[in-house]
N, C-alpha and C. Protein backbone atom coordinates (compact mmCIF):
# COMPACT_ATOMS: atom_id res chain seq x y z
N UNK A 1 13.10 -0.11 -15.37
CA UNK A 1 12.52 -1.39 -15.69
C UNK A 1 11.20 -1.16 -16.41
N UNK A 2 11.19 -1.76 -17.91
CA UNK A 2 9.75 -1.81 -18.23
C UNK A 2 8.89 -2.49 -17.60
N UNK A 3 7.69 -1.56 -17.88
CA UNK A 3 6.53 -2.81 -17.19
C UNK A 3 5.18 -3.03 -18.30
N UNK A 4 4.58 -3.84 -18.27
CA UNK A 4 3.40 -4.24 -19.06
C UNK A 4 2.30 -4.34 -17.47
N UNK A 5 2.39 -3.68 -16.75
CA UNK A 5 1.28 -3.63 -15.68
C UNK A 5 0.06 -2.62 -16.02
N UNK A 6 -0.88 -2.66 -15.34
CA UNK A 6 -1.69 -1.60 -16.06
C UNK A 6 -1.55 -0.27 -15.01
N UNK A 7 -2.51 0.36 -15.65
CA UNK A 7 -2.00 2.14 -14.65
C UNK A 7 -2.53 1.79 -12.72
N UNK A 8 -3.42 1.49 -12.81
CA UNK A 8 -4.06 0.86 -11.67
C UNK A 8 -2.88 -0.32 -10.73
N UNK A 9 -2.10 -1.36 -11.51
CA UNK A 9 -1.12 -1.72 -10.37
C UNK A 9 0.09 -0.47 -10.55
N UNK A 10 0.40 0.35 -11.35
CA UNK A 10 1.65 1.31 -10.87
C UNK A 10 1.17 1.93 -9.75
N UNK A 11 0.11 2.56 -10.13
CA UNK A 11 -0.31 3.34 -9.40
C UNK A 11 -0.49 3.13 -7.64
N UNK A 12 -0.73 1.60 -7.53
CA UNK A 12 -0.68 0.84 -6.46
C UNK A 12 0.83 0.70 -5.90
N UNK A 13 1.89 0.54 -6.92
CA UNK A 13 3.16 0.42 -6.60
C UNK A 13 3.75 1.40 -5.91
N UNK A 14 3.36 2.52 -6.41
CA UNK A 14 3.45 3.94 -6.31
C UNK A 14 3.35 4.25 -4.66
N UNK A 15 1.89 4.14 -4.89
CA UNK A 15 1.79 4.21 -3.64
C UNK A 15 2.53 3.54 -2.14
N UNK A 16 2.71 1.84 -2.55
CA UNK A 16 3.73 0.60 -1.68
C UNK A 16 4.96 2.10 -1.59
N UNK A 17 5.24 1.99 -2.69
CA UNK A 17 6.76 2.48 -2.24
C UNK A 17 6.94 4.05 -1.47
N UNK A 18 5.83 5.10 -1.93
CA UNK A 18 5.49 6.30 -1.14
C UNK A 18 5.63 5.90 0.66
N UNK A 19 5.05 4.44 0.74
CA UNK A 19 4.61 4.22 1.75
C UNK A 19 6.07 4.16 2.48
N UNK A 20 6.55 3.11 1.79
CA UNK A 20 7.89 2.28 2.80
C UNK A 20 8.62 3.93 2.63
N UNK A 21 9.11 4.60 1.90
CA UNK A 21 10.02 5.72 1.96
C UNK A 21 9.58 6.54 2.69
N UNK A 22 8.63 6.96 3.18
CA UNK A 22 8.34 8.07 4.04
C UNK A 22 8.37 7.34 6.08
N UNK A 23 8.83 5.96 6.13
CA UNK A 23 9.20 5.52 6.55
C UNK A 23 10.60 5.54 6.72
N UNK A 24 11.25 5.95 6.05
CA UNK A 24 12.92 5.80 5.95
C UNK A 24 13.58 4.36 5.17
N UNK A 25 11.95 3.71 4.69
CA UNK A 25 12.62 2.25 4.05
C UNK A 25 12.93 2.49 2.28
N UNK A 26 14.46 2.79 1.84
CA UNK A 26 14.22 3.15 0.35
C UNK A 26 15.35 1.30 0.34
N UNK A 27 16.09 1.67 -0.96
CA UNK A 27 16.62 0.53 -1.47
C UNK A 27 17.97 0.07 -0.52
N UNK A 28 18.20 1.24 0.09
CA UNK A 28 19.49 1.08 0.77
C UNK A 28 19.57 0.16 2.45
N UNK A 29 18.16 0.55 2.78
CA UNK A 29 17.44 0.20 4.03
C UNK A 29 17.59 -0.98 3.70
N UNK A 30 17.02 -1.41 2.36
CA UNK A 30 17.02 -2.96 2.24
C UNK A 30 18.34 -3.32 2.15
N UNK A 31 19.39 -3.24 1.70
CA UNK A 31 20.51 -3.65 1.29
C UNK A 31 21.50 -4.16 1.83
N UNK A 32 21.21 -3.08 3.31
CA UNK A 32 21.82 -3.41 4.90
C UNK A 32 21.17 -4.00 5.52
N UNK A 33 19.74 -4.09 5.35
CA UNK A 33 18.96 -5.48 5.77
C UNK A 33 19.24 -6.60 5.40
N UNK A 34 19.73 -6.91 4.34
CA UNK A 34 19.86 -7.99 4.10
C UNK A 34 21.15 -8.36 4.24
N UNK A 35 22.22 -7.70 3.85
CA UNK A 35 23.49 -7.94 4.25
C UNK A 35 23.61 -8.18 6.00
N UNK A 36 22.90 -7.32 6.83
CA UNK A 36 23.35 -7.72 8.52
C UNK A 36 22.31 -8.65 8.73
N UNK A 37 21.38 -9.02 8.49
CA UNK A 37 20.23 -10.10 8.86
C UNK A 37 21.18 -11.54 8.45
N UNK A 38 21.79 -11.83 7.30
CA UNK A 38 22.19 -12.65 6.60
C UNK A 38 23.59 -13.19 7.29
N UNK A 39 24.65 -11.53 7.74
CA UNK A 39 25.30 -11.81 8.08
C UNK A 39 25.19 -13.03 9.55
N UNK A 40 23.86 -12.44 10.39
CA UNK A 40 23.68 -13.22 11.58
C UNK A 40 23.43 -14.56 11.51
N UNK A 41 22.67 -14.85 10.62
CA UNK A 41 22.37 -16.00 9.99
C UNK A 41 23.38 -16.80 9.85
N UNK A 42 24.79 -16.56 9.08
CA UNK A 42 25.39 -17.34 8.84
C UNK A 42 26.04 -17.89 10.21
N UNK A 43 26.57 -16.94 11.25
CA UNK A 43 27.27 -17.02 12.38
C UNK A 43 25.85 -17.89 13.23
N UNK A 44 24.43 -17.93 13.42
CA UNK A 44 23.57 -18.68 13.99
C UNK A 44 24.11 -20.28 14.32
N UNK A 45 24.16 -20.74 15.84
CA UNK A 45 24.19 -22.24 15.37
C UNK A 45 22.94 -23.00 15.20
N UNK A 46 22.07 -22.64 14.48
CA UNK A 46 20.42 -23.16 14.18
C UNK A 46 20.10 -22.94 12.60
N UNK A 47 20.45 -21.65 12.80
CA UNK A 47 20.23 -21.55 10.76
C UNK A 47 21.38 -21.53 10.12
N UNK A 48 22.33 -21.54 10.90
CA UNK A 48 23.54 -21.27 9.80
C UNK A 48 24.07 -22.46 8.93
N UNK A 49 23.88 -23.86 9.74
CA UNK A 49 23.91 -24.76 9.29
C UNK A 49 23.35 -25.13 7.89
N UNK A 50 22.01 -24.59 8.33
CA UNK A 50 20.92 -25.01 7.17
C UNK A 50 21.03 -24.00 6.05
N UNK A 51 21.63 -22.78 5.81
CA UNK A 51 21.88 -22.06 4.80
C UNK A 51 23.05 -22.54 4.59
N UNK A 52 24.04 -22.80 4.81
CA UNK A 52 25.27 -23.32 4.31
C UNK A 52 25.25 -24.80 3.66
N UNK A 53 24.26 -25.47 4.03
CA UNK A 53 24.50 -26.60 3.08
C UNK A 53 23.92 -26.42 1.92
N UNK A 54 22.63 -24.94 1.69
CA UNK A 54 22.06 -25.16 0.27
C UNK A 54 22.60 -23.82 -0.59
N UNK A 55 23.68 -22.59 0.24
CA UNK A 55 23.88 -21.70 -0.19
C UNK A 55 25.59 -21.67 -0.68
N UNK A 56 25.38 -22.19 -1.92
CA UNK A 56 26.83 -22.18 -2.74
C UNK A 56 27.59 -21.02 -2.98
N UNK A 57 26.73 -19.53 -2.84
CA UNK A 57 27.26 -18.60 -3.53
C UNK A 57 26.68 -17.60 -2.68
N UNK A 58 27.06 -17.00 -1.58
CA UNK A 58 26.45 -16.13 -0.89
C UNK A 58 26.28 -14.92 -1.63
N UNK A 59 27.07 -14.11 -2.41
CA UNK A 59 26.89 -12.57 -2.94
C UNK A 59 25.30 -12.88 -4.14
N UNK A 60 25.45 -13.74 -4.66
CA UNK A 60 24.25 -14.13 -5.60
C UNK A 60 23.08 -14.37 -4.84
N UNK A 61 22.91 -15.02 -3.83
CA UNK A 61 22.08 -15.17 -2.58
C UNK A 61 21.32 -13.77 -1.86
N UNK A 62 22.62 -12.71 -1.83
CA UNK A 62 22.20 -12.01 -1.24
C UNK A 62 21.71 -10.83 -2.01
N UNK A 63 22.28 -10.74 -3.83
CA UNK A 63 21.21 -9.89 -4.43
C UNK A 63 19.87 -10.54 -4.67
N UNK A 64 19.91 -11.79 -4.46
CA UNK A 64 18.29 -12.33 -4.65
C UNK A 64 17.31 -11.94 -3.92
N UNK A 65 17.99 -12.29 -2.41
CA UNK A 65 17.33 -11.75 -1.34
C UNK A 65 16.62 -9.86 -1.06
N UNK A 66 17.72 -9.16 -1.77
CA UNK A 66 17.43 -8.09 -2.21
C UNK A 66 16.35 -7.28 -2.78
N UNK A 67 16.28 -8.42 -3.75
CA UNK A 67 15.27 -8.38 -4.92
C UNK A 67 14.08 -8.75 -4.42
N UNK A 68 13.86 -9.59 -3.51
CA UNK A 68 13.03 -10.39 -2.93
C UNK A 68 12.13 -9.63 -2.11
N UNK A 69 13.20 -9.06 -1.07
CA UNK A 69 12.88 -8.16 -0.05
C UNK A 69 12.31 -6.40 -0.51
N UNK A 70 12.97 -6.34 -1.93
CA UNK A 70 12.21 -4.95 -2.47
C UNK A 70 11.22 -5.22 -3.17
N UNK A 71 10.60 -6.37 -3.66
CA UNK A 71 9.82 -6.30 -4.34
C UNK A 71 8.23 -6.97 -3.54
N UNK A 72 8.92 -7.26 -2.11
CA UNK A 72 7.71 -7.20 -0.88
C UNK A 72 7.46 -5.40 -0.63
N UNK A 73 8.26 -5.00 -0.53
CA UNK A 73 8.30 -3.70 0.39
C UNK A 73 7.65 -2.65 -0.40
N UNK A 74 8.06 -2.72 -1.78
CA UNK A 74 8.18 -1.71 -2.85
C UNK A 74 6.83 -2.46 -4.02
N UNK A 75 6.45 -3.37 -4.00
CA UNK A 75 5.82 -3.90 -5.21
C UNK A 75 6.66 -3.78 -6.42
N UNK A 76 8.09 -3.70 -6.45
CA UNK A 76 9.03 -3.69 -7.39
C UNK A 76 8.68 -4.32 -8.71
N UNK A 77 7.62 -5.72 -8.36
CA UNK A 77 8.30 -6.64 -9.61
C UNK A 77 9.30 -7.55 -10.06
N UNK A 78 10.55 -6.98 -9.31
CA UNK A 78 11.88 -7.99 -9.76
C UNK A 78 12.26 -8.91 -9.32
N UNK A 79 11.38 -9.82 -8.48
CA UNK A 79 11.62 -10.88 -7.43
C UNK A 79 10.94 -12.05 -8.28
N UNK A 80 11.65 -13.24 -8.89
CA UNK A 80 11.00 -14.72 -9.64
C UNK A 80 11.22 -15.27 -9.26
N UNK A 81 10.28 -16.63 -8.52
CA UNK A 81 11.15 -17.72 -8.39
C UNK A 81 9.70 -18.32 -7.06
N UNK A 82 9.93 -19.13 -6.35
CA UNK A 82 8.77 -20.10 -5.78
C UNK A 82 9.56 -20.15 -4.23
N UNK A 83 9.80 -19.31 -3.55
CA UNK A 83 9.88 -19.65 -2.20
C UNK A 83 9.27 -21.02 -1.01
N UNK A 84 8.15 -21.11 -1.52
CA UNK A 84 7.57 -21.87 -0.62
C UNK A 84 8.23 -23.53 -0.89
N UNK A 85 7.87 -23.67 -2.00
CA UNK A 85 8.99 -25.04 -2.64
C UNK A 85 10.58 -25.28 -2.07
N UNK A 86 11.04 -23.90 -2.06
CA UNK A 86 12.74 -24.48 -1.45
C UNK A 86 12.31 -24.13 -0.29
N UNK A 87 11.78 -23.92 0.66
CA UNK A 87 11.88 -24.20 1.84
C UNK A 87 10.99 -25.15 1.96
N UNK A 88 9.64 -26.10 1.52
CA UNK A 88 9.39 -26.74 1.37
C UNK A 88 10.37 -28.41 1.71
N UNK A 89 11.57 -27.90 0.81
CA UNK A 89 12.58 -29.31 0.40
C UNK A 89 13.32 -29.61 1.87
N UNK A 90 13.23 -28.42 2.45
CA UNK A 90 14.19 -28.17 3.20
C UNK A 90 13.53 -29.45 4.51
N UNK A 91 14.55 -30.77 4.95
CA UNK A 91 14.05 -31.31 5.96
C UNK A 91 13.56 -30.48 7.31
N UNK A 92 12.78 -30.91 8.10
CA UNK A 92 12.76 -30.63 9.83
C UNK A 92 12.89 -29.09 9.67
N UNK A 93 12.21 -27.81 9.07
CA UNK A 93 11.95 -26.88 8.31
C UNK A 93 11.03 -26.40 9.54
N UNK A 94 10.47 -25.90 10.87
CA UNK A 94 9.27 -26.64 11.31
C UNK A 94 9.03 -24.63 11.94
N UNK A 95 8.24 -24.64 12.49
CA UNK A 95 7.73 -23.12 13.36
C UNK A 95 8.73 -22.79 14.33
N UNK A 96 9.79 -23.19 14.76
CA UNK A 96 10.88 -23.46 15.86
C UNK A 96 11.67 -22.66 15.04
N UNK A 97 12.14 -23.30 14.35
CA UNK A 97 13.27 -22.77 13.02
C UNK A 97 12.69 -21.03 12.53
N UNK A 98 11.29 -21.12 12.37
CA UNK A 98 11.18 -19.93 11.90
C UNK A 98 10.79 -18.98 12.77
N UNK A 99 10.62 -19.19 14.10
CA UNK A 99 10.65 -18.16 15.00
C UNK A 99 12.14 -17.28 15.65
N UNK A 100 12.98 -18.44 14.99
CA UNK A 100 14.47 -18.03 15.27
C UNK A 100 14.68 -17.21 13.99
N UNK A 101 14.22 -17.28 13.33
CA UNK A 101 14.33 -16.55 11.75
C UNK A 101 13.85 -15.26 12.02
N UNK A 102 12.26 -15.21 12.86
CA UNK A 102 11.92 -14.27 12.87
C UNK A 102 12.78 -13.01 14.23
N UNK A 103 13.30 -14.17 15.00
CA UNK A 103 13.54 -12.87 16.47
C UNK A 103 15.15 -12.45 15.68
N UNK A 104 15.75 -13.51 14.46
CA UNK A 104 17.17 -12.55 14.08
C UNK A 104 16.60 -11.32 13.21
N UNK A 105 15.94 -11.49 12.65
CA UNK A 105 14.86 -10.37 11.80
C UNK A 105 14.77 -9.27 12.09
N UNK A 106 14.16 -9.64 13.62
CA UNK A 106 13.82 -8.62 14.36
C UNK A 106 14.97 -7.64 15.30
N UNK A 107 15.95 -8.59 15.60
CA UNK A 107 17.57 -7.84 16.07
C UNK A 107 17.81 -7.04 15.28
N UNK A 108 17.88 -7.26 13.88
CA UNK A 108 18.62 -6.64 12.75
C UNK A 108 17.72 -5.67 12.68
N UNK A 109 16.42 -5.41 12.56
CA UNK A 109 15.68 -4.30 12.33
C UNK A 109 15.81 -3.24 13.33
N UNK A 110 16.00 -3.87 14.91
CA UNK A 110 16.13 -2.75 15.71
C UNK A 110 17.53 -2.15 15.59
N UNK A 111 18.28 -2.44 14.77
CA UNK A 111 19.74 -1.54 14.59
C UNK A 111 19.31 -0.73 13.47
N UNK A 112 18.59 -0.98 12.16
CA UNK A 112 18.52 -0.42 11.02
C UNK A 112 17.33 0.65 10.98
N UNK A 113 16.15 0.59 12.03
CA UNK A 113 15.37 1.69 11.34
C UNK A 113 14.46 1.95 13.04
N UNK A 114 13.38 3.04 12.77
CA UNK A 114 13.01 3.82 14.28
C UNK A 114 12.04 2.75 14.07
N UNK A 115 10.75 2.58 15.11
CA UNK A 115 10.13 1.83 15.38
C UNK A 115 9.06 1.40 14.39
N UNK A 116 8.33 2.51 13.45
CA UNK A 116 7.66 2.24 12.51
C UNK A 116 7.92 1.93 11.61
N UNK A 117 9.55 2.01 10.95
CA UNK A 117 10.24 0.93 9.89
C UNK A 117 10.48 -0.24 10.43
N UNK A 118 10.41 -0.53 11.72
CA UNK A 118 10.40 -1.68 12.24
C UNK A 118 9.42 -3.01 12.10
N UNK A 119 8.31 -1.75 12.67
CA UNK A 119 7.13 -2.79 12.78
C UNK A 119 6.49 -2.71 11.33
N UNK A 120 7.06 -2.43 10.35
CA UNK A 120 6.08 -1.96 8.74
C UNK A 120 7.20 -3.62 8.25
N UNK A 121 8.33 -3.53 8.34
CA UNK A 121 9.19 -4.54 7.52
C UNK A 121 8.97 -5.93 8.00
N UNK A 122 8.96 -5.82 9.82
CA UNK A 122 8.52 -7.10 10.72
C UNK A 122 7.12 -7.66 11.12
N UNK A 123 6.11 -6.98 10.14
CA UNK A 123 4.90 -7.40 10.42
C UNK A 123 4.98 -8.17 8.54
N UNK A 124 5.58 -7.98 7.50
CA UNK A 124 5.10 -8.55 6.56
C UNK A 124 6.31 -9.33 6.75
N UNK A 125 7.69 -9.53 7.52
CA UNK A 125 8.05 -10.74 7.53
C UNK A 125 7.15 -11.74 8.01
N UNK A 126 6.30 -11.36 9.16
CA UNK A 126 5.20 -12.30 9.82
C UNK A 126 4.41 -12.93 8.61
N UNK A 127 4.30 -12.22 8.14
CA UNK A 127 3.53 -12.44 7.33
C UNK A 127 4.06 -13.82 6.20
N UNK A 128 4.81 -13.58 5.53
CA UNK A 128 5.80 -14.60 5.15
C UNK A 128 6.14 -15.67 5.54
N UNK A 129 6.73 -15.63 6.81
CA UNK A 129 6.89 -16.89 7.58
C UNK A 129 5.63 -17.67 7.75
N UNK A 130 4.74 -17.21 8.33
CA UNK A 130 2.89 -17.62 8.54
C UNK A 130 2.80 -18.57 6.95
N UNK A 131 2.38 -17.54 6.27
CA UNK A 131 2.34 -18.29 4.59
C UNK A 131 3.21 -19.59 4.13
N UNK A 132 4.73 -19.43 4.23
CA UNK A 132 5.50 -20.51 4.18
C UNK A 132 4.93 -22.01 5.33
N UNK A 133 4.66 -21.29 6.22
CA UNK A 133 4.57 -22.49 7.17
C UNK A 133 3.38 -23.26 6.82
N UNK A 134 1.92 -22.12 6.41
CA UNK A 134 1.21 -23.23 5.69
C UNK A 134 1.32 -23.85 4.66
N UNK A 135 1.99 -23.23 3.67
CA UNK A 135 2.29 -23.84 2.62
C UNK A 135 2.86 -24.89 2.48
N UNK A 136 4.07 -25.36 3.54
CA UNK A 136 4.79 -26.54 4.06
C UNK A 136 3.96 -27.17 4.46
N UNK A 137 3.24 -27.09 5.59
CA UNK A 137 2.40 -27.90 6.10
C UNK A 137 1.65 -28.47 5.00
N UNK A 138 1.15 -27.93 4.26
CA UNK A 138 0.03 -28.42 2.93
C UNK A 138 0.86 -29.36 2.09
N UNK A 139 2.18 -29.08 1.48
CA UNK A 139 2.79 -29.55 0.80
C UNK A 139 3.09 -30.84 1.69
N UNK A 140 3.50 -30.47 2.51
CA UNK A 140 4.12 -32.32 3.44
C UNK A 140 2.69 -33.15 3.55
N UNK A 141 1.53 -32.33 3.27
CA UNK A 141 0.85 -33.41 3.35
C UNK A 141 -0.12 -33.82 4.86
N UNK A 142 0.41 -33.08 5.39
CA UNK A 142 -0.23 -32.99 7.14
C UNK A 142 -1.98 -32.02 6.86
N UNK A 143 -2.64 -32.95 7.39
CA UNK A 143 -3.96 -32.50 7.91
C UNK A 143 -4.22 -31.54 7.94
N UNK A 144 -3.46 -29.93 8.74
CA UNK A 144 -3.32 -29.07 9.35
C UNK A 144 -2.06 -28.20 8.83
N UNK A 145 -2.26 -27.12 8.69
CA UNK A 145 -0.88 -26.15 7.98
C UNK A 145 -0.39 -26.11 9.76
N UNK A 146 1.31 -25.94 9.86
CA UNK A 146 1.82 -25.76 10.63
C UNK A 146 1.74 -24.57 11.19
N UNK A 147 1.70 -23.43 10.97
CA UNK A 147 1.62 -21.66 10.99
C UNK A 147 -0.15 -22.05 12.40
């Protein structure tokens, strides 16, 4: 992939990704992350609902997610698009919903990696979820971010 970044963010990238791999997290880590996290998801009776009414095309879904998820982990780059907005749209969206998001997260991680790929992948999901929730909160318009 070309990049127009300067030497200073590769070099930063460089480093993200030194980081997650010496961890055991390369592209493949992600791949089965996202495929068994997703898979649970769908079988969930809490989220599965709510991904099935906005997810038309699961294999397209799940290289997005891919992309998404390597370009948190890795500083990849290849991840476009406004997260906070579609879950934003999403009705009754609330900290409930995403703590169930976070403990399937966290199932799936304890099958896929030893404890420090664990807590390296499940502390910047925290991270994510936290962000989304204020961002919702801000966007709906409430006083107070939900997170």
């Amino acid at each position: 992939m070309a990049s127009n970044a300067s030497p200073h963010a590769l070099a930063a990238r460089e480093e993200k990704r030194r980081e997650a791999l010496s961890l055991g997290i390369d592209e493949a880590f992600v791949s089965d992350l996202v495929d068994s996290f997703y898979g649970r998801v769908q079988q969930d009776p809490e989220l599965g609902p709510i991904f099935d009414a906005r997810v038309a095309d699961w294999p397209q879904h799940l290289e997005r997610m891919k992309r998404f998820w390597r370009s948190v982990l890795f500083s990849s780059g290849e991840f476009f698009g406004n997260p906070m907005i579609k879950h934003a749209m999403i009705p009754n969206l609330d900290r409930a919903l995403f703590d169930r998001w976070l403990m399937l997260f966290g199932e799936t991680l304890d099958e896929l990696g030893d404890a420090e790929a664990r807590e390296h992948v499940h502390s910047r999901a925290r991270m994510i979820a936290g962000s989304l929730l204020n961002g919702i909160g801000l966007y709906r318009g409430r006083a107070a971010p939900v997170a």
